[in-house]
Each structure stands twice: as C-alpha cells, then as structure tokens.
N, C-alpha and C. Protein backbone atom coordinates (compact mmCIF):
# COMPACT_ATOMS: atom_id res chain seq x y z
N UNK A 1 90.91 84.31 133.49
CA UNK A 1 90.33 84.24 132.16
C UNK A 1 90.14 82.77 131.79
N UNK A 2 88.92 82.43 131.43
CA UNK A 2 88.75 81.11 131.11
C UNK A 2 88.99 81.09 129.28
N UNK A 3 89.70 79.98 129.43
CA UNK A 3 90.14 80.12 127.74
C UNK A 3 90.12 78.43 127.38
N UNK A 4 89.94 78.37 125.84
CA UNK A 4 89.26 76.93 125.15
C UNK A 4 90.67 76.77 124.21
N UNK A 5 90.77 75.43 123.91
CA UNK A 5 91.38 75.30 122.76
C UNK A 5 90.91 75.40 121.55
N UNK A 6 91.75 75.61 120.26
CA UNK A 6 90.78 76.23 118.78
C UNK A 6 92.41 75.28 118.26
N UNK A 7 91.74 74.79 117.02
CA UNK A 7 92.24 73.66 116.48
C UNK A 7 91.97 74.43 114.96
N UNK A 8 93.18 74.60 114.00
CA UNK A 8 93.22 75.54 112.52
C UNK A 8 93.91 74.43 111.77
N UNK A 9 93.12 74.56 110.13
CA UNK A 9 94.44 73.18 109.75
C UNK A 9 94.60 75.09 108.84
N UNK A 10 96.13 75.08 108.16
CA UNK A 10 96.60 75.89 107.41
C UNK A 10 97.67 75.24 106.52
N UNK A 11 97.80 76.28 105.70
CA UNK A 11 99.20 76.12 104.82
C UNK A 11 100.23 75.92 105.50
N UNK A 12 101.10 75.24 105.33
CA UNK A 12 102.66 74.97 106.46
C UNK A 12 103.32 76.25 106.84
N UNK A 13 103.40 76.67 104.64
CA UNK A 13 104.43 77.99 104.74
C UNK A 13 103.79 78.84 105.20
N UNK A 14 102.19 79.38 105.34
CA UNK A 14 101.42 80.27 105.69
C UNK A 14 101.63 80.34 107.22
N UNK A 15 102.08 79.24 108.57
CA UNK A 15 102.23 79.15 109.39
C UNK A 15 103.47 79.40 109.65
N UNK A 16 104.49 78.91 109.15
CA UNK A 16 106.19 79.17 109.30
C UNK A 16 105.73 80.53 108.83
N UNK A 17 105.51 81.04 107.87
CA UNK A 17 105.85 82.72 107.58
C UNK A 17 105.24 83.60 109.08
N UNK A 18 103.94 83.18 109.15
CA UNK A 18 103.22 84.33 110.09
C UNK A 18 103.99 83.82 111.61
N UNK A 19 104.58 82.97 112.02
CA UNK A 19 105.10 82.53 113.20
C UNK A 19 106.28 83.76 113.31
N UNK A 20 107.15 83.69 111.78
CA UNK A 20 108.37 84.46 112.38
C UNK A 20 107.82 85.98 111.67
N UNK A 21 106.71 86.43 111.49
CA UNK A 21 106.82 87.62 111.22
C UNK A 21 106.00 88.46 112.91
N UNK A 22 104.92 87.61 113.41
CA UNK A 22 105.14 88.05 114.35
C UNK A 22 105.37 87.60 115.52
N UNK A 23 106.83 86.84 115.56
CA UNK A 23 107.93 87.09 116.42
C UNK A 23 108.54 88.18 116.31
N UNK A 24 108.99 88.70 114.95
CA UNK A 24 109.38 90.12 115.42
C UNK A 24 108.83 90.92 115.65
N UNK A 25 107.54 90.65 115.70
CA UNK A 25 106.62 91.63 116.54
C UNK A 25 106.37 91.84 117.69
N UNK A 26 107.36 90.31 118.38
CA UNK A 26 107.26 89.79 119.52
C UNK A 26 105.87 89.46 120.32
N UNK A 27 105.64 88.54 119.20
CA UNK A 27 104.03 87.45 119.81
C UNK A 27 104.26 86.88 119.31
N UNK A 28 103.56 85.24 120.06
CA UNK A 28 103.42 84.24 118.87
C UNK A 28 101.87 84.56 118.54
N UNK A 29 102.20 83.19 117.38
CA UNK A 29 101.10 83.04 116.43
C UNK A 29 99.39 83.18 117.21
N UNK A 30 99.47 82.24 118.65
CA UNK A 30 98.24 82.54 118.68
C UNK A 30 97.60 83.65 120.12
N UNK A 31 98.50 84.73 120.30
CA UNK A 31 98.80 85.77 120.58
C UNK A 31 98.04 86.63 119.13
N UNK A 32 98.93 86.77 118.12
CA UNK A 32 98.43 87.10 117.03
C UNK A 32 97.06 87.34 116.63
N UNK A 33 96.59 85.58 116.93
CA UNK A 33 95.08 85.12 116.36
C UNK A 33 94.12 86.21 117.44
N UNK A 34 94.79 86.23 118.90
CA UNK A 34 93.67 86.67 119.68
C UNK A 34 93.36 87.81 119.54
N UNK A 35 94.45 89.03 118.86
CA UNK A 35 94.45 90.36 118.70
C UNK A 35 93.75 90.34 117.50
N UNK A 36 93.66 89.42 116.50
CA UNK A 36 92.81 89.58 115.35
C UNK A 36 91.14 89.76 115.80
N UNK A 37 91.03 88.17 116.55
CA UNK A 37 89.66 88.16 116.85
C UNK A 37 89.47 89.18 117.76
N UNK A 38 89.64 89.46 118.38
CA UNK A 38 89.63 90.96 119.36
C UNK A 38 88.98 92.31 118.55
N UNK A 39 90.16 92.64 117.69
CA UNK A 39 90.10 93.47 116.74
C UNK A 39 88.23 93.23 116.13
N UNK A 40 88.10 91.88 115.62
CA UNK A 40 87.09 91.70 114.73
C UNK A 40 85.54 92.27 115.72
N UNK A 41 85.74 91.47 116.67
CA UNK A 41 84.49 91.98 117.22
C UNK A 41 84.51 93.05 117.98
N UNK A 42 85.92 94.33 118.40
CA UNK A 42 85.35 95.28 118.07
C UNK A 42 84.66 96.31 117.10
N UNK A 43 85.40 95.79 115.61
CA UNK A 43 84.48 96.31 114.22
C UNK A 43 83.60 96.15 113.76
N UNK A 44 83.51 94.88 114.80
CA UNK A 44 81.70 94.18 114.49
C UNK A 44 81.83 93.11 112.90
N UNK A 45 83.02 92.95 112.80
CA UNK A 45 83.58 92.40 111.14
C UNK A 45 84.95 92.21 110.97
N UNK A 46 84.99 91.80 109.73
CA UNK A 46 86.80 91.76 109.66
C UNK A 46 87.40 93.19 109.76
N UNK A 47 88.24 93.40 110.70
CA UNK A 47 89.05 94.86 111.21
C UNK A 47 90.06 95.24 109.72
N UNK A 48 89.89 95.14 108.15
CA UNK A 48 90.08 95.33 107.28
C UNK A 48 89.01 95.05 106.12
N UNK A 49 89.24 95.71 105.20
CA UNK A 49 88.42 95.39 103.53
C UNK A 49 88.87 94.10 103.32
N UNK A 50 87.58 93.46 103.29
CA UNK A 50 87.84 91.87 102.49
C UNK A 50 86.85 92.13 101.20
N UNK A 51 87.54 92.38 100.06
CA UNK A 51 87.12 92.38 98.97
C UNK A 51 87.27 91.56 97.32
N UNK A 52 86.67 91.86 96.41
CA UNK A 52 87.70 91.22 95.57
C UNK A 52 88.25 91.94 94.73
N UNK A 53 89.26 92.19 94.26
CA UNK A 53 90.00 92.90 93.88
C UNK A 53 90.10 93.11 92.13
N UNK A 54 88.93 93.55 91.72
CA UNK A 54 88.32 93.92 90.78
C UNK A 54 88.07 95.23 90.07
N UNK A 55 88.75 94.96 89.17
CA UNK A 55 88.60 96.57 88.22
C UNK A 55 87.27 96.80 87.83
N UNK A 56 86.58 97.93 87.83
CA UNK A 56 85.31 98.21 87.69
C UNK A 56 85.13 98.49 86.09
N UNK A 57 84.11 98.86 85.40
CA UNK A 57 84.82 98.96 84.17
C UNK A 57 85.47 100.27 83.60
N UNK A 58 85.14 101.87 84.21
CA UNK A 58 86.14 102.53 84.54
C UNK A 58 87.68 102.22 83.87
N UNK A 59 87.69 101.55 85.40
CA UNK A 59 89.01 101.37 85.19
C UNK A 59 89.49 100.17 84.36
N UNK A 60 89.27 99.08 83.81
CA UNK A 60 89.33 98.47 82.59
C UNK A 60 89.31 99.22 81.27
N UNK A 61 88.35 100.12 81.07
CA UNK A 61 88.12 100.68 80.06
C UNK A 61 90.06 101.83 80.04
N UNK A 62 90.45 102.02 81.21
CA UNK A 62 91.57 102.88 80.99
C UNK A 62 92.47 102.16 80.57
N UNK A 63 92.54 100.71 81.28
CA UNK A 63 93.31 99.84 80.93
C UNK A 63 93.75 99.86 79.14
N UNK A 64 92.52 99.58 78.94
CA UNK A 64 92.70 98.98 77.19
C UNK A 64 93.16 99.98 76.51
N UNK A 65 92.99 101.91 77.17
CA UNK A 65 93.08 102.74 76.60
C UNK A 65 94.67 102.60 76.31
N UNK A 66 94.98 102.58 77.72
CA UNK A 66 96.43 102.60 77.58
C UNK A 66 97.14 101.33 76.85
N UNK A 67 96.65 100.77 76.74
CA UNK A 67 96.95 99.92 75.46
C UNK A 67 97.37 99.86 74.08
N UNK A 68 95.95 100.73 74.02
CA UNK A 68 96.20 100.85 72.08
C UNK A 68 97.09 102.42 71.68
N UNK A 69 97.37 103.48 73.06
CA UNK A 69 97.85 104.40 72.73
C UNK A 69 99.32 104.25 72.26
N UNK A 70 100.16 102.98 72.33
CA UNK A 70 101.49 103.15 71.42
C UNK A 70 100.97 103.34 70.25
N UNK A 71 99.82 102.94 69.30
CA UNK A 71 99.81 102.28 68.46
C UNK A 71 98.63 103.44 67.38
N UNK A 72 98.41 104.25 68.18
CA UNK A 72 97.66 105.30 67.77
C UNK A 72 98.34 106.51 67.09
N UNK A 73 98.43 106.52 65.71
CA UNK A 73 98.90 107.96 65.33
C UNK A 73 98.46 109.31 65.97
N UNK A 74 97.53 109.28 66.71
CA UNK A 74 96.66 110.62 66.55
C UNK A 74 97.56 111.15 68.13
N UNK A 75 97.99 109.88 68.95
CA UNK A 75 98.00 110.34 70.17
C UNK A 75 99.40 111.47 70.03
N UNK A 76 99.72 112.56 70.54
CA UNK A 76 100.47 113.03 70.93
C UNK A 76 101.52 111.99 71.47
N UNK A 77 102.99 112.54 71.09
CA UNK A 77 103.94 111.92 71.81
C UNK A 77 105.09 112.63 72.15
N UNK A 78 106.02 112.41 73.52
CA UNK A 78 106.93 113.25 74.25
C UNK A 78 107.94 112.54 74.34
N UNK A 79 108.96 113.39 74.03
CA UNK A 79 110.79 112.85 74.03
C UNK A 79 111.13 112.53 75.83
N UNK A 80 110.28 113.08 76.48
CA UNK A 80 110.76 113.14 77.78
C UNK A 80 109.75 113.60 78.55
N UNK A 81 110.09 113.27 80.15
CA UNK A 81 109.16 113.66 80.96
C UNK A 81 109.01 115.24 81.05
N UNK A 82 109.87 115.67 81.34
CA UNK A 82 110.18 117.31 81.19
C UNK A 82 109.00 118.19 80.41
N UNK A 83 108.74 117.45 79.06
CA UNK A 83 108.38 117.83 77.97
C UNK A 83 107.01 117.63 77.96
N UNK A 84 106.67 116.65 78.54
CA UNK A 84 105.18 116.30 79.27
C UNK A 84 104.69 117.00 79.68
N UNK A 85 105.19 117.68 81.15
CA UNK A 85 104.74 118.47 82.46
C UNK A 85 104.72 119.37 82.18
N UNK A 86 105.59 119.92 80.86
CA UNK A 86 105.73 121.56 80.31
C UNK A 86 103.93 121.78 79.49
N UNK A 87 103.80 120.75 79.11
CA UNK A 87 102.59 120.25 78.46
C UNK A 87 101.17 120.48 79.12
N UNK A 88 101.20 119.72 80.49
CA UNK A 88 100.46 119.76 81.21
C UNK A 88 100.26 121.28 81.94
N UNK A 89 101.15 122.02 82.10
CA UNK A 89 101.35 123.20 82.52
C UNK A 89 100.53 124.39 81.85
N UNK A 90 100.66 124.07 80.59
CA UNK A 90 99.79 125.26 79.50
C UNK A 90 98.75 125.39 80.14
C-alpha cells in the first residue's frame, strides 16, 4: 500500500481527548482518521448528518408554548403524574 503523509493543525484537547478515546478502542488517532475517510467515500459524504442544529419553527413555537403555560390560568393543572396519564387515558 502506498501511503502519503497528511499534516492537521487541531485543538490540543481535541487531540489528547480523541487519542485516548480511541485507544480504548484500540487504534490510534490516525488509524481512526483512516476508518473515517474510508467510511466517507464509501457514503460518497460525511458517514453521519452534518447539520445545524436548529429548531424549525414548529418546534420553537412549542418551545414558547411551554413557556407561558405556568402562567396561564386556563391551562389545566395535575398534582401528579398518576393524575395526568389517568387524564390522558379518558
């Protein structure tokens, strides 16, 4: 196998962490790197979701809901979980 050197600048701790996490995986780091890139171009892409991690407004809009519901007379309220599920059950 003909193989090149690859030169990464990184975070220190980002390198100390991933060194000893997979050592106990028993690889080093650029063992690691090669199963990544491996991985990548068999998915044809990154071999995970690279996204950004963004509430849609959906789910924002639940957000705020759950927000103002302490503060809402109208909402129903339960002494206990019990009392909930008995709720949900009807």
């Amino acid at each position: 196998m003909d193989t090149v050197n690859f030169s990464v600048r990184l975070d220190k701790d980002v390198k100390l962490q991933s060194e000893a996490l997979y050592k106990e995986l028993g690889m080093n780091l650029t063992t690691a790197i090669n199963v990544f890139l491996k991985e990548s171009l068999r998915a044809g892409g990154f071999p995970f979701d690279v996204r950004l991690n963004k509430p849609n407004r959906e789910t924002i809009a639940a957000m705020m809901e759950t927000q103002r519901i302490p503060y809402d007379p109208k909402v129903k309220k339960y002494d206990d979980v019990e009392e909930a599920l008995a709720e949900l059950k009807r």
